[in-house]
Protein backbone atom coordinates (compact mmCIF):
# COMPACT_ATOMS: atom_id res chain seq x y z
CA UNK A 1 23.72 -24.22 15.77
CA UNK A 2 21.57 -26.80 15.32
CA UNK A 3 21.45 -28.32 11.58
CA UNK A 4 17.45 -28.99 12.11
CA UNK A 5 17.03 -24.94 12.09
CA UNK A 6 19.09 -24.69 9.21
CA UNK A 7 16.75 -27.17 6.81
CA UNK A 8 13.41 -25.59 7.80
CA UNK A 9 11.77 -23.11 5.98
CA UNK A 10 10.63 -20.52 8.55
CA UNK A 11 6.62 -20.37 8.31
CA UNK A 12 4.66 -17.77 6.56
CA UNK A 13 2.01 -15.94 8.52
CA UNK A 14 -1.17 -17.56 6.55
CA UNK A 15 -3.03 -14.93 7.71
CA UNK A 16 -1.18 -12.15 6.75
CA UNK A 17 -0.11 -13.51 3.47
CA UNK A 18 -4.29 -13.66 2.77
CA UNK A 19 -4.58 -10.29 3.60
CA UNK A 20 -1.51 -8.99 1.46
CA UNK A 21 -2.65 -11.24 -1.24
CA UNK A 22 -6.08 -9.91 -1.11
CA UNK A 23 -4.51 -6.28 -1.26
CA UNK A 24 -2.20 -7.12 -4.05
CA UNK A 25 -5.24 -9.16 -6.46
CA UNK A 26 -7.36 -5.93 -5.72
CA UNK A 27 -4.39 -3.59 -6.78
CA UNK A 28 -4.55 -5.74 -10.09
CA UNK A 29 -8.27 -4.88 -10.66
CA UNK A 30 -7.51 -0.95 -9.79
CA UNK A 31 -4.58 -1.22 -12.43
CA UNK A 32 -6.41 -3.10 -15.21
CA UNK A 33 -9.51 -0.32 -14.77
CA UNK A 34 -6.73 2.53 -14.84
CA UNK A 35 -4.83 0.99 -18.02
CA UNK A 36 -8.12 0.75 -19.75
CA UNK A 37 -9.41 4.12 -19.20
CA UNK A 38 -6.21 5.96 -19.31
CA UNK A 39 -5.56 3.95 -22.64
CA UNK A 40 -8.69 4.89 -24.27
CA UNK A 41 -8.60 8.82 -22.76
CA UNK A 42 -4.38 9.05 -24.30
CA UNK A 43 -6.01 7.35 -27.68
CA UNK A 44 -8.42 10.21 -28.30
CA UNK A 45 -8.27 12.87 -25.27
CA UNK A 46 -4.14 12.67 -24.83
CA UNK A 47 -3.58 14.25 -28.30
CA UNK A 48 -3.66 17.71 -27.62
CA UNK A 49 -0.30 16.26 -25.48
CA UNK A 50 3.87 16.85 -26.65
CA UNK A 51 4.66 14.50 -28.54
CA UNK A 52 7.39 13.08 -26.16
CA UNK A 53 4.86 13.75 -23.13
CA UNK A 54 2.20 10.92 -25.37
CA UNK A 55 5.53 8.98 -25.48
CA UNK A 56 6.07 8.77 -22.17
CA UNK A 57 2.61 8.51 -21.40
CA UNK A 58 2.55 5.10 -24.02
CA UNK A 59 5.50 3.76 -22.55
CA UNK A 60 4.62 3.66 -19.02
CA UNK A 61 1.19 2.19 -19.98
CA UNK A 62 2.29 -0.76 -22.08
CA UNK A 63 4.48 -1.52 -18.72
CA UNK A 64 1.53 -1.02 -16.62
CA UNK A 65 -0.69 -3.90 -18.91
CA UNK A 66 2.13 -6.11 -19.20
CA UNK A 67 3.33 -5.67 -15.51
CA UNK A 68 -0.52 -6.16 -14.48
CA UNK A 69 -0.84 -8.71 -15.94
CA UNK A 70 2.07 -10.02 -14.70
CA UNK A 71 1.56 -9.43 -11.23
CA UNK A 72 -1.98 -11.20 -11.80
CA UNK A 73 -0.41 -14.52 -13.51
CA UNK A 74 1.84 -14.65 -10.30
CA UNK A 75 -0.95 -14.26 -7.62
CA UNK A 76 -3.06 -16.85 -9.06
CA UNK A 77 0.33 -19.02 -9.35
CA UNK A 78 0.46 -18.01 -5.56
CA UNK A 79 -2.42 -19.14 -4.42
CA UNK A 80 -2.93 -22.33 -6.50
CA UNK A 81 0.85 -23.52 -5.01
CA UNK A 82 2.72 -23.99 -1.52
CA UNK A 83 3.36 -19.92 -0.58
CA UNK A 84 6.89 -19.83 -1.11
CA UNK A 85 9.14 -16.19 -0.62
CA UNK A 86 9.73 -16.08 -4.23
CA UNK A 87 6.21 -15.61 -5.11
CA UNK A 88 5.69 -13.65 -2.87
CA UNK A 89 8.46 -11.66 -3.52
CA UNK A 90 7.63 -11.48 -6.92
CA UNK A 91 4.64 -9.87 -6.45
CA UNK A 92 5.49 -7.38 -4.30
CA UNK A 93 8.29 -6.18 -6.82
CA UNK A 94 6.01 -5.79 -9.42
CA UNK A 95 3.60 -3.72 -6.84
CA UNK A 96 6.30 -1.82 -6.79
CA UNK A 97 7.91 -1.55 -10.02
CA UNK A 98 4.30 -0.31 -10.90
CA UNK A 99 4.04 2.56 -8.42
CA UNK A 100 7.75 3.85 -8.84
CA UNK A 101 8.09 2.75 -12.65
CA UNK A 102 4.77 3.36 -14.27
CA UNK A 103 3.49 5.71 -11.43
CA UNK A 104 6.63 8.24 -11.23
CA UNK A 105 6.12 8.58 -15.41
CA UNK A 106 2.18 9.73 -14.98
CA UNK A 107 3.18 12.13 -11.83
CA UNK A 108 6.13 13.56 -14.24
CA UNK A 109 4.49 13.74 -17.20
CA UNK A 110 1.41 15.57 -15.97
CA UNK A 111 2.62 17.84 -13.19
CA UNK A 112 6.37 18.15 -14.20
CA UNK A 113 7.89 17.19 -10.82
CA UNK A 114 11.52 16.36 -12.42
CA UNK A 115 12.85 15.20 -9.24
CA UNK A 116 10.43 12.13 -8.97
CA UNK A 117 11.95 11.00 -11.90
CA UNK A 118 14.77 9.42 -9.55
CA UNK A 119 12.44 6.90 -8.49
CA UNK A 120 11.70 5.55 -11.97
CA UNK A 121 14.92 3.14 -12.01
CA UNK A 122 14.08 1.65 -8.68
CA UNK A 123 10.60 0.68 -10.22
CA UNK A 124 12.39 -0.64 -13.08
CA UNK A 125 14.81 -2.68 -11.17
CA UNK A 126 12.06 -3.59 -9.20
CA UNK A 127 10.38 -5.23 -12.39
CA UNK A 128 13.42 -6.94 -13.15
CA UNK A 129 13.93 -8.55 -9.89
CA UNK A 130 10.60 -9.90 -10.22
CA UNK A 131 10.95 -11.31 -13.25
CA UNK A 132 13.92 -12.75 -12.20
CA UNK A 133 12.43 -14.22 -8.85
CA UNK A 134 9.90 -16.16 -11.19
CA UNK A 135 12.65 -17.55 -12.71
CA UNK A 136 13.96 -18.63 -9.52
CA UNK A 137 10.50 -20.23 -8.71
CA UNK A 138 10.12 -21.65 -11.54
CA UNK A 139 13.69 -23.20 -11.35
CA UNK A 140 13.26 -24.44 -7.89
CA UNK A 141 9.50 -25.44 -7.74
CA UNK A 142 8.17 -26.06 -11.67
């Protein structure tokens, strides 16, 4: 094997990357809308709700802002730095911890579909891995 293979960083498509990046940052815009509207509608419209259905509702919201948010700090970290797989990683965990976490909540809550419920610890783990490859970013690259 030769040692020169092992020190290199294999390339990242550019081109690809600007495409996923573009799909993630325009994810972020759909997500901040939603969170918005479906903050104000559970604020006045959602109280006709279950109690523990408005909980659930509130909880996977307040994930959704933060993890927005989140996901929206990292892209801009993204592009303003070298593309590294940690970033990019990142991101796409939270993409997903926001579709199985926050998503599989809303799709529960609304048309009682227990069984998706199984997905909501992947999306959780997914948030934590993310949060836990920015750490590794940061302690590599900062």
């Amino acid at each position: 094997m030769n040692s020169t293979n092992i020190d290199q960083q294999p390339e990242i498509n550019l081109s690809r990357m600007a495409v996923l990046l573009k799909c993630m940052m325009i994810s972020v815009g759909i997500s901040g809308c939603f969170s918005v509207l479906f903050g104000a509608w559970l604020a006045h419209g959602g109280q006709a709700l279950p109690v523990n259905v408005q909980s659930s509702l509130a909880t996977a919201l307040q994930y959704q802002f933060i993890h927005t948010l989140a996901l929206f700090a990292t892209l801009v970290w993204l592009k303003s730095t070298k593309p590294s797989k940690a970033l990019i990683g990142a991101s796409i965990a939270f993409v997903i911890g926001l579709l199985c976490f926050c998503g599989t909540i809303y799709i529960k809550s609304f048309f009682e579909l227990a069984f998706i419920g199984k997905l909501t610890p992947f999306g959780g783990i997914s948030f934590a891995l993310a949060w836990l490859l920015l750490a590794l970013e940061g302690k590599n690259n900062f």
